[in-house]
PDB file of N, CA and C in Angstrom:
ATOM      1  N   UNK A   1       4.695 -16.892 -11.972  1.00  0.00           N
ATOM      2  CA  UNK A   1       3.763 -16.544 -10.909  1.00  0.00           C
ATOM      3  C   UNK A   1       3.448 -17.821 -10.132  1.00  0.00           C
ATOM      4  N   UNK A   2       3.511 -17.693  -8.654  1.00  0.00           N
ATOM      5  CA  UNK A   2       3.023 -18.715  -7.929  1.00  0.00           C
ATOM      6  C   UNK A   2       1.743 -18.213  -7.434  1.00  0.00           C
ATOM      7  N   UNK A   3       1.301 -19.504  -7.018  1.00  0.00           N
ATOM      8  CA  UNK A   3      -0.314 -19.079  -5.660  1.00  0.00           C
ATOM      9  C   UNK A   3       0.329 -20.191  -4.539  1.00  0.00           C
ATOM     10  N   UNK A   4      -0.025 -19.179  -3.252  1.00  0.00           N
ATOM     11  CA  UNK A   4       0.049 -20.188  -2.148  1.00  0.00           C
ATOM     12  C   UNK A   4      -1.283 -20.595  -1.953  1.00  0.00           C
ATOM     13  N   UNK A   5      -1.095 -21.604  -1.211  1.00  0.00           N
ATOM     14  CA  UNK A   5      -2.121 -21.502  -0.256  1.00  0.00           C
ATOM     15  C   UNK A   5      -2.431 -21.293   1.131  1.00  0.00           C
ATOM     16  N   UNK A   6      -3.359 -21.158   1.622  1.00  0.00           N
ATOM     17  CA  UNK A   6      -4.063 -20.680   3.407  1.00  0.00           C
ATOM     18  C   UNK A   6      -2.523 -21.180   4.197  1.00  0.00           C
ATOM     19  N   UNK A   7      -2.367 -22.435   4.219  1.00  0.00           N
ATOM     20  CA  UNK A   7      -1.121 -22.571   5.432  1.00  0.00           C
ATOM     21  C   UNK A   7      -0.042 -21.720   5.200  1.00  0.00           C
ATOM     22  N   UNK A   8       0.652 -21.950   3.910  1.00  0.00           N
ATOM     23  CA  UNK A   8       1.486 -21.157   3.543  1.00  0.00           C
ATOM     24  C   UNK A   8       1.621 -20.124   3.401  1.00  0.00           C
ATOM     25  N   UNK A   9       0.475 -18.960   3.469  1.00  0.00           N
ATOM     26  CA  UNK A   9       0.384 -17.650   3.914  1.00  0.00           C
ATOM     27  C   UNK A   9       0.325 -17.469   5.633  1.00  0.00           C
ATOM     28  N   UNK A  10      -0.474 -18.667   5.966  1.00  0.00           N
ATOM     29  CA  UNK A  10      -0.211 -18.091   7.800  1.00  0.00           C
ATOM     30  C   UNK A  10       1.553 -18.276   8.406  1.00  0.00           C
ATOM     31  N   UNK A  11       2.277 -19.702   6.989  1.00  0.00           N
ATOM     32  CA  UNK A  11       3.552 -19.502   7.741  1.00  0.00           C
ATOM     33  C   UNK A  11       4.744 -18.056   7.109  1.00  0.00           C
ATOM     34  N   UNK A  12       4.112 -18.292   6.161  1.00  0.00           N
ATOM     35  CA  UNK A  12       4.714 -16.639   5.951  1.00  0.00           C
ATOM     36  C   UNK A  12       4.558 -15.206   6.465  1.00  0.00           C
ATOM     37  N   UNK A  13       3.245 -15.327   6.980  1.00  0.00           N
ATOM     38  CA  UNK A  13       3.279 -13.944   7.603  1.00  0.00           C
ATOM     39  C   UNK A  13       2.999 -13.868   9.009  1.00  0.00           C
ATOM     40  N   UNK A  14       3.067 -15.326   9.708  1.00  0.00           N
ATOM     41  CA  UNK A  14       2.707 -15.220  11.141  1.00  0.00           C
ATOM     42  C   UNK A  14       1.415 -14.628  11.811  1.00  0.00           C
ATOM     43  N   UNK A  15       0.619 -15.091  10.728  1.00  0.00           N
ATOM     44  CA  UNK A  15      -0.561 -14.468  10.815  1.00  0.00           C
ATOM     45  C   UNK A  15      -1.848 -15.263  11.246  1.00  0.00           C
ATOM     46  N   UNK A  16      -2.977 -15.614  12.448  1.00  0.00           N
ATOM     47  CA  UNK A  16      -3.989 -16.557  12.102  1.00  0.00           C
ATOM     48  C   UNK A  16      -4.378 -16.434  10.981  1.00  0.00           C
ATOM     49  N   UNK A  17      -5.669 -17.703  10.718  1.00  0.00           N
ATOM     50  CA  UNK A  17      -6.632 -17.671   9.524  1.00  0.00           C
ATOM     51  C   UNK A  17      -7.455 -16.565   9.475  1.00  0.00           C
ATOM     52  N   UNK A  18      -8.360 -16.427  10.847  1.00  0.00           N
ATOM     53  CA  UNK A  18      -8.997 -14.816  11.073  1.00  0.00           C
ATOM     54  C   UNK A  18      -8.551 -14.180  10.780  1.00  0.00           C
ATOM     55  N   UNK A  19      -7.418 -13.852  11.056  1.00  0.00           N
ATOM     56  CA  UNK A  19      -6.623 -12.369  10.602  1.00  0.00           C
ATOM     57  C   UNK A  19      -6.555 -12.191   9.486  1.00  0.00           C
ATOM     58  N   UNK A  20      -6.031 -13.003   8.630  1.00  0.00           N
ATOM     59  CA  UNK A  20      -6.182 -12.760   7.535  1.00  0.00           C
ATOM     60  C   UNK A  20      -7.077 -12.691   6.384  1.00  0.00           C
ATOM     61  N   UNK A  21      -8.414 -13.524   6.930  1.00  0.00           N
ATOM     62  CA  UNK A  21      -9.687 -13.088   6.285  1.00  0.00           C
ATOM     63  C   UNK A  21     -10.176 -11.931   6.764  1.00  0.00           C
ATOM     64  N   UNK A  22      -9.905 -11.209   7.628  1.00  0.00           N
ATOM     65  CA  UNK A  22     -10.433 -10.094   8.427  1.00  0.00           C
ATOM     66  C   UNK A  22      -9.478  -8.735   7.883  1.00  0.00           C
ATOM     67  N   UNK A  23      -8.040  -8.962   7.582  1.00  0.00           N
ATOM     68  CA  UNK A  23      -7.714  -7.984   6.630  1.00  0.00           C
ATOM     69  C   UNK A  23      -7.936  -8.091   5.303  1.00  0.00           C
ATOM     70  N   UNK A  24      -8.115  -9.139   5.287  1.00  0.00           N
ATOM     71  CA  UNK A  24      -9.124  -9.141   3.522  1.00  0.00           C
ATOM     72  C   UNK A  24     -10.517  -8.082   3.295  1.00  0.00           C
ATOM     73  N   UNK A  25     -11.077  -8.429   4.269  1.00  0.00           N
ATOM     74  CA  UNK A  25     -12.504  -7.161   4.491  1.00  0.00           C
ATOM     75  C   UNK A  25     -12.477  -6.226   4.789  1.00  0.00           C
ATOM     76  N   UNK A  26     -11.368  -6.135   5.375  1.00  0.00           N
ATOM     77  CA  UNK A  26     -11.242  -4.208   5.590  1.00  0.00           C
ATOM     78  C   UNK A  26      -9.814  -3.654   4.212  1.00  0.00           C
ATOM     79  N   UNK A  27      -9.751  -4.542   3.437  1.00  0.00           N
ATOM     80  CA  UNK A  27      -9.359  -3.863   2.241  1.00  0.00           C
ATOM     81  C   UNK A  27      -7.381  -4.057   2.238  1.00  0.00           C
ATOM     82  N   UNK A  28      -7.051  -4.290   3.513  1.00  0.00           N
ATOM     83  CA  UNK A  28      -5.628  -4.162   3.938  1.00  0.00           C
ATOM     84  C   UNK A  28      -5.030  -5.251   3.658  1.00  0.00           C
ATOM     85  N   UNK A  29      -5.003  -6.642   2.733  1.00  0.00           N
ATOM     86  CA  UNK A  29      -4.500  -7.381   2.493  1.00  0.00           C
ATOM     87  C   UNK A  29      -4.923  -8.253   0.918  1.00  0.00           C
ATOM     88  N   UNK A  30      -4.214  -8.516   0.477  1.00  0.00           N
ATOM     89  CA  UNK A  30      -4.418  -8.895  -0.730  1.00  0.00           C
ATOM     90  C   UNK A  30      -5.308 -10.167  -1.165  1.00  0.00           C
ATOM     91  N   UNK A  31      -6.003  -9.994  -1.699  1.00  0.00           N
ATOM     92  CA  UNK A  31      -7.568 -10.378  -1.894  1.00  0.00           C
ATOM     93  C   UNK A  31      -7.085 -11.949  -2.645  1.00  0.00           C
ATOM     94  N   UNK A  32      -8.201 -12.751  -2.464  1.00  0.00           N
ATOM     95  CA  UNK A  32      -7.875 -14.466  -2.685  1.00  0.00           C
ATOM     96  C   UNK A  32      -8.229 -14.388  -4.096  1.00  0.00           C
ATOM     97  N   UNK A  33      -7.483 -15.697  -4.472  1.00  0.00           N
ATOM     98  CA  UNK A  33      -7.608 -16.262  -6.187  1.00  0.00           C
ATOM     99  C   UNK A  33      -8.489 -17.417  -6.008  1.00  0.00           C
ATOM    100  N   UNK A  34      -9.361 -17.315  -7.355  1.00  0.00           N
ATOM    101  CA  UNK A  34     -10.461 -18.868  -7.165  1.00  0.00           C
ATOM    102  C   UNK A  34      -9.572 -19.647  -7.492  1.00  0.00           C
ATOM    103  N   UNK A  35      -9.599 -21.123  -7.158  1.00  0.00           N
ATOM    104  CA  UNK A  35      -8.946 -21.443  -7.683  1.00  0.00           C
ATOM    105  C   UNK A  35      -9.679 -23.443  -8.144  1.00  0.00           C
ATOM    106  N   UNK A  36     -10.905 -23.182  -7.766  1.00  0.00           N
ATOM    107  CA  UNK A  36     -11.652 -24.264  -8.110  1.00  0.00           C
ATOM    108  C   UNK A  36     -12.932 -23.660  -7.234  1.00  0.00           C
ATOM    109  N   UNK A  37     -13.912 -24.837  -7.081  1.00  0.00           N
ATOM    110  CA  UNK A  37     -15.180 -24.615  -6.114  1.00  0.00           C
ATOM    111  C   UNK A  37     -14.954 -24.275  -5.112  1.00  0.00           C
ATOM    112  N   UNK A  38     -13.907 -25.082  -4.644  1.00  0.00           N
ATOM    113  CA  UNK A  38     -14.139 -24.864  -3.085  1.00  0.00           C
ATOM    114  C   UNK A  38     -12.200 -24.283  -2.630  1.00  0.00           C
ATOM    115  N   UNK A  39     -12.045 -24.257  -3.613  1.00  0.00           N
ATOM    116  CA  UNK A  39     -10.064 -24.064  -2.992  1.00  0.00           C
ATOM    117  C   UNK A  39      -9.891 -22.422  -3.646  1.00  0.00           C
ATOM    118  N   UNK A  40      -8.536 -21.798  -2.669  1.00  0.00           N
ATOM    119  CA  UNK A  40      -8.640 -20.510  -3.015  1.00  0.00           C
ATOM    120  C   UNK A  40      -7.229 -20.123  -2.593  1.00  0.00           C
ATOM    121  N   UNK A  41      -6.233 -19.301  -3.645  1.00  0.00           N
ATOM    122  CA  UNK A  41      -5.181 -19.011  -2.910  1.00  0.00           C
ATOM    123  C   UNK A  41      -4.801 -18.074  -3.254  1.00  0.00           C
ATOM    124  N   UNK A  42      -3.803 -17.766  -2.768  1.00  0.00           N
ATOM    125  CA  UNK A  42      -2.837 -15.964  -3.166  1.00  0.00           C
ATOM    126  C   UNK A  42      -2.107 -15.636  -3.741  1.00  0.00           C
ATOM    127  N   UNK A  43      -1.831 -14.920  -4.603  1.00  0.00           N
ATOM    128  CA  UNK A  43       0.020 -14.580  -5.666  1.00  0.00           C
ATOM    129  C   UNK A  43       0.889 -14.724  -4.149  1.00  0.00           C
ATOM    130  N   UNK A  44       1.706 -14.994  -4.557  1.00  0.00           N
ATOM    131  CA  UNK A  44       3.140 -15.157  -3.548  1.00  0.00           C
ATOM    132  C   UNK A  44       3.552 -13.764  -3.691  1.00  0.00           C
ATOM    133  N   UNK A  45       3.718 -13.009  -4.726  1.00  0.00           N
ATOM    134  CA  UNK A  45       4.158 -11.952  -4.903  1.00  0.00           C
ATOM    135  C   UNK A  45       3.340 -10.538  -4.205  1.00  0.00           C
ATOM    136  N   UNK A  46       2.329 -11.138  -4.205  1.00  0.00           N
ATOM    137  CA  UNK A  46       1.132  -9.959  -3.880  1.00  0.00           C
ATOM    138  C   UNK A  46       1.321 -10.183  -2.106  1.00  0.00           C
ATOM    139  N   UNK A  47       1.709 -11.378  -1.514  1.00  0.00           N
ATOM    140  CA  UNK A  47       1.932 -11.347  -0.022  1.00  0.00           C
ATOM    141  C   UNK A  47       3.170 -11.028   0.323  1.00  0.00           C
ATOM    142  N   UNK A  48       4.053 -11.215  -0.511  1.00  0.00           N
ATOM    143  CA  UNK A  48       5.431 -11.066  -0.223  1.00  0.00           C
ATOM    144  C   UNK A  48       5.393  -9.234  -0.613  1.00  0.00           C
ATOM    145  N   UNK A  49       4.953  -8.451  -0.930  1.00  0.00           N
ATOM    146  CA  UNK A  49       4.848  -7.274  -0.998  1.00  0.00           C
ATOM    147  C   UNK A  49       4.288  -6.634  -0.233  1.00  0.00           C
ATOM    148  N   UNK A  50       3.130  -7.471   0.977  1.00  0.00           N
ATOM    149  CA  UNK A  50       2.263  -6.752   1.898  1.00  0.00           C
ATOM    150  C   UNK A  50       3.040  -7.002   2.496  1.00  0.00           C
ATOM    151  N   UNK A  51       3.974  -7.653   3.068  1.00  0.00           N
ATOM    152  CA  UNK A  51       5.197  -8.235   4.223  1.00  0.00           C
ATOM    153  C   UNK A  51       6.281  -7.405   3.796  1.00  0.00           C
ATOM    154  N   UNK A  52       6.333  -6.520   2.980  1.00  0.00           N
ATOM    155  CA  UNK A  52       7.270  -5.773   2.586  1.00  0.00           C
ATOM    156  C   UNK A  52       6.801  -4.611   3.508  1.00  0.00           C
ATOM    157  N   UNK A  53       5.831  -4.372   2.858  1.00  0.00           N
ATOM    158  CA  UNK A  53       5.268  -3.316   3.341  1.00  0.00           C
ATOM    159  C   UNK A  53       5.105  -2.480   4.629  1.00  0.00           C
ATOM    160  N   UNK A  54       4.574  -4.011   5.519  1.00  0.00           N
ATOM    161  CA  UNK A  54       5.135  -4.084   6.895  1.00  0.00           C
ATOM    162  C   UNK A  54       6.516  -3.783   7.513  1.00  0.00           C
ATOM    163  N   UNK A  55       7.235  -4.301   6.608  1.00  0.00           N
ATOM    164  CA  UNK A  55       8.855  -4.071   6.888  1.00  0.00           C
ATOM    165  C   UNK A  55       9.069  -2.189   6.618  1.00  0.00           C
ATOM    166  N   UNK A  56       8.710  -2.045   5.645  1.00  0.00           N
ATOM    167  CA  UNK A  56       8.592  -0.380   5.130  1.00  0.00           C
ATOM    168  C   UNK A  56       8.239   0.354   6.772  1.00  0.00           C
ATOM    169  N   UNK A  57       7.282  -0.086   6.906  1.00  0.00           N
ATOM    170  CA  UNK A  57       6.566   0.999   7.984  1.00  0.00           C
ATOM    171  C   UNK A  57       6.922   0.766   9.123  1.00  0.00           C
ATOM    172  N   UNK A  58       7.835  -0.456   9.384  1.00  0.00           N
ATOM    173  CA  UNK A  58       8.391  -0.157  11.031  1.00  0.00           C
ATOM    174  C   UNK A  58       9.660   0.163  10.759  1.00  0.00           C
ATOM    175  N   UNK A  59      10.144   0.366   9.546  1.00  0.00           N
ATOM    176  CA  UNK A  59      11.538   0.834   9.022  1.00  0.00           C
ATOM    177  C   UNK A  59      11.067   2.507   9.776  1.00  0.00           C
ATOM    178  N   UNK A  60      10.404   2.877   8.870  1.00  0.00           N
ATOM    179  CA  UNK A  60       9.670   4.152   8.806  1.00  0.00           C
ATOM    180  C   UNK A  60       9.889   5.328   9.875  1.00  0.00           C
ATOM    181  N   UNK A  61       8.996   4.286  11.053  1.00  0.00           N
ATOM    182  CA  UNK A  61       8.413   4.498  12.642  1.00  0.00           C
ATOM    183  C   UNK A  61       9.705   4.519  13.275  1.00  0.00           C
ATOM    184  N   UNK A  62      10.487   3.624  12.949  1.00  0.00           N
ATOM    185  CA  UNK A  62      12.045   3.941  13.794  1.00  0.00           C
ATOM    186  C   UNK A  62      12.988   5.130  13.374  1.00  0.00           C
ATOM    187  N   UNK A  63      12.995   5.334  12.118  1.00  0.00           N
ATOM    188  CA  UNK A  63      13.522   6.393  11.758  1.00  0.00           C
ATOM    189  C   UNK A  63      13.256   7.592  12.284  1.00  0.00           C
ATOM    190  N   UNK A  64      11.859   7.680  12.478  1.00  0.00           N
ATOM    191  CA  UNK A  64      11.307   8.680  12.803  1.00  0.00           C
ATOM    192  C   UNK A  64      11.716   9.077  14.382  1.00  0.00           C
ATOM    193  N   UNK A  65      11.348   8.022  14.901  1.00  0.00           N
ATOM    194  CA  UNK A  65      12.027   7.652  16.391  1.00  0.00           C
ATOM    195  C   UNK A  65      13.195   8.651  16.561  1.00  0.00           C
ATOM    196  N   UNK A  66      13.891   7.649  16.063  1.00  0.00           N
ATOM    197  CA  UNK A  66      15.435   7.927  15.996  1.00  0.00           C
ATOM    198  C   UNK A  66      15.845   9.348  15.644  1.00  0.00           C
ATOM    199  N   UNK A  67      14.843  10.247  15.047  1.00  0.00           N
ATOM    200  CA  UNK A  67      15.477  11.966  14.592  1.00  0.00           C
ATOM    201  C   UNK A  67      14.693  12.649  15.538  1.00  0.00           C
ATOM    202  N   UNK A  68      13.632  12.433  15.984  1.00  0.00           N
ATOM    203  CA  UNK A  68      13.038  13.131  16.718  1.00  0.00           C
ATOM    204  C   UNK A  68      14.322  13.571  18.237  1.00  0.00           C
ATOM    205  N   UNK A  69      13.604  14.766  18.743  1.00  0.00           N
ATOM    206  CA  UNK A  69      14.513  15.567  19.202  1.00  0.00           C
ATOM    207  C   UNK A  69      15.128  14.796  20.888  1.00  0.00           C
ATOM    208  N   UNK A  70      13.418  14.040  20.736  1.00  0.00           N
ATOM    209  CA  UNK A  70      13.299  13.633  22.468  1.00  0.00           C
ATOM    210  C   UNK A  70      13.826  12.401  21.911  1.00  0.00           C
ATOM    211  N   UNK A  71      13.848  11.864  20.833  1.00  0.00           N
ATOM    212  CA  UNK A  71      14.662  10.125  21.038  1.00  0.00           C
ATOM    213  C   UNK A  71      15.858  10.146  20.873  1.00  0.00           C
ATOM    214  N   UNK A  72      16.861  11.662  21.269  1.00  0.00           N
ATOM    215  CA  UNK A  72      18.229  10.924  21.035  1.00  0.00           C
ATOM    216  C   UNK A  72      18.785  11.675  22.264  1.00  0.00           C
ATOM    217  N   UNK A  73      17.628  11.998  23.302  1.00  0.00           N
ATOM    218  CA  UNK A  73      17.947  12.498  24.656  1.00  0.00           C
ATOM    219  C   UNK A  73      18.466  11.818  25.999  1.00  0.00           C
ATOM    220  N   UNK A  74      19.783  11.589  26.210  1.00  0.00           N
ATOM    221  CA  UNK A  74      19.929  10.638  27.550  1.00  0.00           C
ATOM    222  C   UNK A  74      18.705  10.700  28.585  1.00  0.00           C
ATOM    223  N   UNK A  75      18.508   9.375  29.091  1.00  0.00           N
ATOM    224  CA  UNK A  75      17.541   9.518  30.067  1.00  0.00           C
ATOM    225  C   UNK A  75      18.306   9.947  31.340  1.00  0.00           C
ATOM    226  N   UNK A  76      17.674  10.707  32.417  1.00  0.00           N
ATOM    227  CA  UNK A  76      18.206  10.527  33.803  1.00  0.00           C
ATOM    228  C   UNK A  76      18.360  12.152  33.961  1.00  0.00           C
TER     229      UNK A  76
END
């Protein structure tokens, strides 16, 4: 098991610092490890699975796209 820390989650998920304390509070991102007084970081595994996840659901949304009746209709 690894823990990142704060930078290394914003370069992994392309994410600000806000953002990601802000999906921490609404429940949608995987919650911080103590990791002393004042330092705090994340399973690698637990972010690398919400970035999955992400990947899942625009997998998803295109598929869906893609069968629907009107997305495989020539335009014009």
């Amino acid at each position: 098991m690894r823990i990142m820390r704060l930078k290394e989650v914003i370069d992994c998920t392309g994410l600000g610092r806000s953002t990601i304390y802000k999906y921490i509070s609404e429940g949608s991102f995987p919650k911080t490890v103590s990791l002393g007084d004042r330092a705090v970081g994340w399973v690698e595994s637990e972010v690398m699975g919400w970035v999955m996840s992400r990947i899942e659901a625009r997998d998803a949304r295109e598929s869906l796209t893609a069968e629907s009746p009107l997305g495989n209709q020539p335009i014009g």
